[in-house]
C-alpha atoms as a PDB file:
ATOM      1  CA  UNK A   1       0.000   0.000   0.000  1.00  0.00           C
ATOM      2  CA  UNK A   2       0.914   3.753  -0.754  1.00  0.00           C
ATOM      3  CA  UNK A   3       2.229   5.292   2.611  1.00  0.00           C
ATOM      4  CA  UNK A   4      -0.520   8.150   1.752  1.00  0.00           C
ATOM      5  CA  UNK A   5      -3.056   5.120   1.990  1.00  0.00           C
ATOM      6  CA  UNK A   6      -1.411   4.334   5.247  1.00  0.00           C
ATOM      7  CA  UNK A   7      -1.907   8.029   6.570  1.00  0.00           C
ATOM      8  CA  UNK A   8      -5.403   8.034   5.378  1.00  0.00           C
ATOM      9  CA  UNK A   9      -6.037   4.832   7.901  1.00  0.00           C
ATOM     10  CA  UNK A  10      -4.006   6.426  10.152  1.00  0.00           C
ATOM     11  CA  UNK A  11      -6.083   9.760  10.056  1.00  0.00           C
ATOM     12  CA  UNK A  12      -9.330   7.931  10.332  1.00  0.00           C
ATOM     13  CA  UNK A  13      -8.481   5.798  13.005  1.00  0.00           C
ATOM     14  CA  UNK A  14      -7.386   9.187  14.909  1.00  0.00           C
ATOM     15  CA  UNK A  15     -11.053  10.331  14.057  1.00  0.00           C
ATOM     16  CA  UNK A  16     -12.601   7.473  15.464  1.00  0.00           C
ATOM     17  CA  UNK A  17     -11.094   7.758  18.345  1.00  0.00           C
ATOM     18  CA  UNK A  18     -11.681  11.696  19.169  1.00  0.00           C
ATOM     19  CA  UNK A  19     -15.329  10.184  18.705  1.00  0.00           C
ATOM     20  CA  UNK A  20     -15.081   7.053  21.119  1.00  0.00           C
ATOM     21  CA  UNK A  21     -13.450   9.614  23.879  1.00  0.00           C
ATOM     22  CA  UNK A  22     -16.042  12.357  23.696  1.00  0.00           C
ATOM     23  CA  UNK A  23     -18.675   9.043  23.839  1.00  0.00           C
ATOM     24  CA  UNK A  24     -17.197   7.625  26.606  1.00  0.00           C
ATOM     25  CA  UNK A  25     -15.295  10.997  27.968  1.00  0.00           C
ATOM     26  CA  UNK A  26     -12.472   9.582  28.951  1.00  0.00           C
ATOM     27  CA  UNK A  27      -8.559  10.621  27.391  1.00  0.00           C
ATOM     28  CA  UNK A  28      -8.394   9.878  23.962  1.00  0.00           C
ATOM     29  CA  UNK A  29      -4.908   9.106  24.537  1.00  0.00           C
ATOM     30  CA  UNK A  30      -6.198   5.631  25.251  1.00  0.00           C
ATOM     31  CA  UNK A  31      -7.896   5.273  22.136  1.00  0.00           C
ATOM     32  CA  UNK A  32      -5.135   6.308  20.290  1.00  0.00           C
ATOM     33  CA  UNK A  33      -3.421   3.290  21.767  1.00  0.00           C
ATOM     34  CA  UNK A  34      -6.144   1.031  21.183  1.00  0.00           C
ATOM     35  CA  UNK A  35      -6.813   1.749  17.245  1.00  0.00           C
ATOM     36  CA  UNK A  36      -3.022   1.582  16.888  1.00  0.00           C
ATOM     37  CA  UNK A  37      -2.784  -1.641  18.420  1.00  0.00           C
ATOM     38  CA  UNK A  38      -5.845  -2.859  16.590  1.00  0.00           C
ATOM     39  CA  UNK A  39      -5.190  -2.119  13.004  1.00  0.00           C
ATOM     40  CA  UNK A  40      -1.087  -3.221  13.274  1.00  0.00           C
ATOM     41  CA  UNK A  41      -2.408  -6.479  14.813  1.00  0.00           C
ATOM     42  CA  UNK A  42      -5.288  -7.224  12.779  1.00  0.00           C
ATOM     43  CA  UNK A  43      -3.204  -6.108   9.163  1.00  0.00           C
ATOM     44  CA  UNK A  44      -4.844  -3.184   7.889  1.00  0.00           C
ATOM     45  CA  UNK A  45      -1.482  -1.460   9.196  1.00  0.00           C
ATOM     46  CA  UNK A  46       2.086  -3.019   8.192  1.00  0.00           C
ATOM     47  CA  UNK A  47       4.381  -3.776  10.958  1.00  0.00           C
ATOM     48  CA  UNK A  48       6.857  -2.074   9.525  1.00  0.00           C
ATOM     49  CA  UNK A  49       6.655   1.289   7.646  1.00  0.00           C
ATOM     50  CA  UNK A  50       8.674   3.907   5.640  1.00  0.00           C
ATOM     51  CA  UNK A  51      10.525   6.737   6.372  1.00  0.00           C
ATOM     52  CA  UNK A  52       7.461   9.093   5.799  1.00  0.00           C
ATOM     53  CA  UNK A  53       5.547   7.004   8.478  1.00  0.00           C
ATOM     54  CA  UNK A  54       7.778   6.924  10.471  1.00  0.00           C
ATOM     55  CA  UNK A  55       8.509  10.338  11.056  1.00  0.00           C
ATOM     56  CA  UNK A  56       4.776  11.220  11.245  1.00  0.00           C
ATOM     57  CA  UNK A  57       4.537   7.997  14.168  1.00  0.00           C
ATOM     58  CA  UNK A  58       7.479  10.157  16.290  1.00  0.00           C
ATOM     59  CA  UNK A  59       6.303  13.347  16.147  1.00  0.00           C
ATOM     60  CA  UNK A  60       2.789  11.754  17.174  1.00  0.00           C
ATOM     61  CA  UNK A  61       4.348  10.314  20.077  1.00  0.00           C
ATOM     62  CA  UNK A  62       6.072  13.542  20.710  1.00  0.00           C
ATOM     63  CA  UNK A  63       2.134  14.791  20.669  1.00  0.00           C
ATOM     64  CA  UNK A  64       0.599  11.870  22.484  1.00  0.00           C
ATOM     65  CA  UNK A  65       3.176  12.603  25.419  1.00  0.00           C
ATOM     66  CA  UNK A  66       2.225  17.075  25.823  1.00  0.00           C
ATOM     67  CA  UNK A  67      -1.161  15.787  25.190  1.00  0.00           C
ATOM     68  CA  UNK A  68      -1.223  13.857  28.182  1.00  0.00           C
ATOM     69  CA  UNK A  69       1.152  16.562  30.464  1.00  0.00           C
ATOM     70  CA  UNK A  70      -1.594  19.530  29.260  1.00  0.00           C
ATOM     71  CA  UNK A  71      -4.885  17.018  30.787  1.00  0.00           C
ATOM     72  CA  UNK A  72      -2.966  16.422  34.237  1.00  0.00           C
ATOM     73  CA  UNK A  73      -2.411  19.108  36.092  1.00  0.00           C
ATOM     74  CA  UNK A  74      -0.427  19.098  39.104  1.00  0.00           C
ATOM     75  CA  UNK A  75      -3.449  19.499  41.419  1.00  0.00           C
ATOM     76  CA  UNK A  76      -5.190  16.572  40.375  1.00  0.00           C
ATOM     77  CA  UNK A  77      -1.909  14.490  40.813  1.00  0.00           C
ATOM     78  CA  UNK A  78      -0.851  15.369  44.044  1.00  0.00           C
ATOM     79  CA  UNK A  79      -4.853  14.900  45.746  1.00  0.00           C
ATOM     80  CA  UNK A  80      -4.582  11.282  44.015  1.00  0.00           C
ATOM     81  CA  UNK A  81      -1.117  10.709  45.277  1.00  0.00           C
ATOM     82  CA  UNK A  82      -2.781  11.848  49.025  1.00  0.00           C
ATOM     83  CA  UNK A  83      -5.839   9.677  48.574  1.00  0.00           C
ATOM     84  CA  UNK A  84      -3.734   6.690  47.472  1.00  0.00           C
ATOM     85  CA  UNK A  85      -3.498   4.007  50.562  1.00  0.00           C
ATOM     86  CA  UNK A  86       0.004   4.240  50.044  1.00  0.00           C
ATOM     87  CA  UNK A  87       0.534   7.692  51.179  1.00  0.00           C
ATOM     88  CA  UNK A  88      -0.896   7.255  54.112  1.00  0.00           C
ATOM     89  CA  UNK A  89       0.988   4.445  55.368  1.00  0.00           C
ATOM     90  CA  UNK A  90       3.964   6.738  54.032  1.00  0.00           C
ATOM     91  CA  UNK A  91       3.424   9.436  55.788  1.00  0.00           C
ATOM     92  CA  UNK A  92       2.116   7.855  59.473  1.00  0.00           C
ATOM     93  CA  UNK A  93      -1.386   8.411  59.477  1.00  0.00           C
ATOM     94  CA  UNK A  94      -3.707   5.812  60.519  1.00  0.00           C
ATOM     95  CA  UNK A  95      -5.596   3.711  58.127  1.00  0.00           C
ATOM     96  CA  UNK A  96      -9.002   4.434  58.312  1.00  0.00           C
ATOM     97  CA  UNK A  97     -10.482   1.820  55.823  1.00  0.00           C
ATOM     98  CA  UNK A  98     -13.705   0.174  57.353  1.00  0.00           C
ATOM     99  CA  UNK A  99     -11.646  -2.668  58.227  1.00  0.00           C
ATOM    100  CA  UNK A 100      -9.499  -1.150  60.421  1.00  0.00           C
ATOM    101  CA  UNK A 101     -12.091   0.889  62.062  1.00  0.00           C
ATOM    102  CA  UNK A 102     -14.089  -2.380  62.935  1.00  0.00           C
ATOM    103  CA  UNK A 103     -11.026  -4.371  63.999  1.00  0.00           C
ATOM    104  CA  UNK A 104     -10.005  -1.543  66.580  1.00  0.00           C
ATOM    105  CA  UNK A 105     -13.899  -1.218  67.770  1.00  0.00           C
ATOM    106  CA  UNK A 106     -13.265  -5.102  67.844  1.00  0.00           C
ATOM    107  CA  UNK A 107     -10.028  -4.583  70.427  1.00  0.00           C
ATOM    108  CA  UNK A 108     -12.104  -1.798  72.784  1.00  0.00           C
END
């Protein structure tokens, strides 16, 4: 196939995509993944391309990667990193799972 055939894929696969994210609103990031995975492993999409592919697929992970820095902001992180169990084991504070709440009402 014509590596302008291959873009073509490439673009709608990209499209379909943007439209599964905004369905399902999560990051498209992950459908980017997914359609990649799923047209080099099914055959529409050689394993191997040319050079003109190939510079297109590294500047689209070069995208892929301040797409995914610009949806996470540091906020968000850092309250996930807090609410993760791990933290709080980290950092000394009691675990306060319902678990642990009925096995010390348990030891009273």
């Amino acid at each position: 196939m014509d590596p302008l055939t291959h873009l073509a894929i490439i673009w709608g696969a990209v499209f379909v995509a943007v439209v599964l994210a905004k369905w399902t609103r999560l990051t498209p990031v992950l459908f980017f993944l997914f359609m990649g995975c799923l047209l080099v492993n099914t055959g529409v999409l050689p394993t191997e391309s040319g050079d003109f592919i190939r510079i297109f697929a590294e500047l689209g992970i070069i995208f892929i990667m301040f797409a995914l820095g610009f949806e996470e902001s540091t906020d968000n992180f850092m309250a996930s990193v807090k609410r993760s169990s791990g933290s709080r084991r980290l950092h000394g504070r009691p675990d306060r799972s319902r678990r642990a709440l009925r096995l010390q009402a348990q030891r009273q």
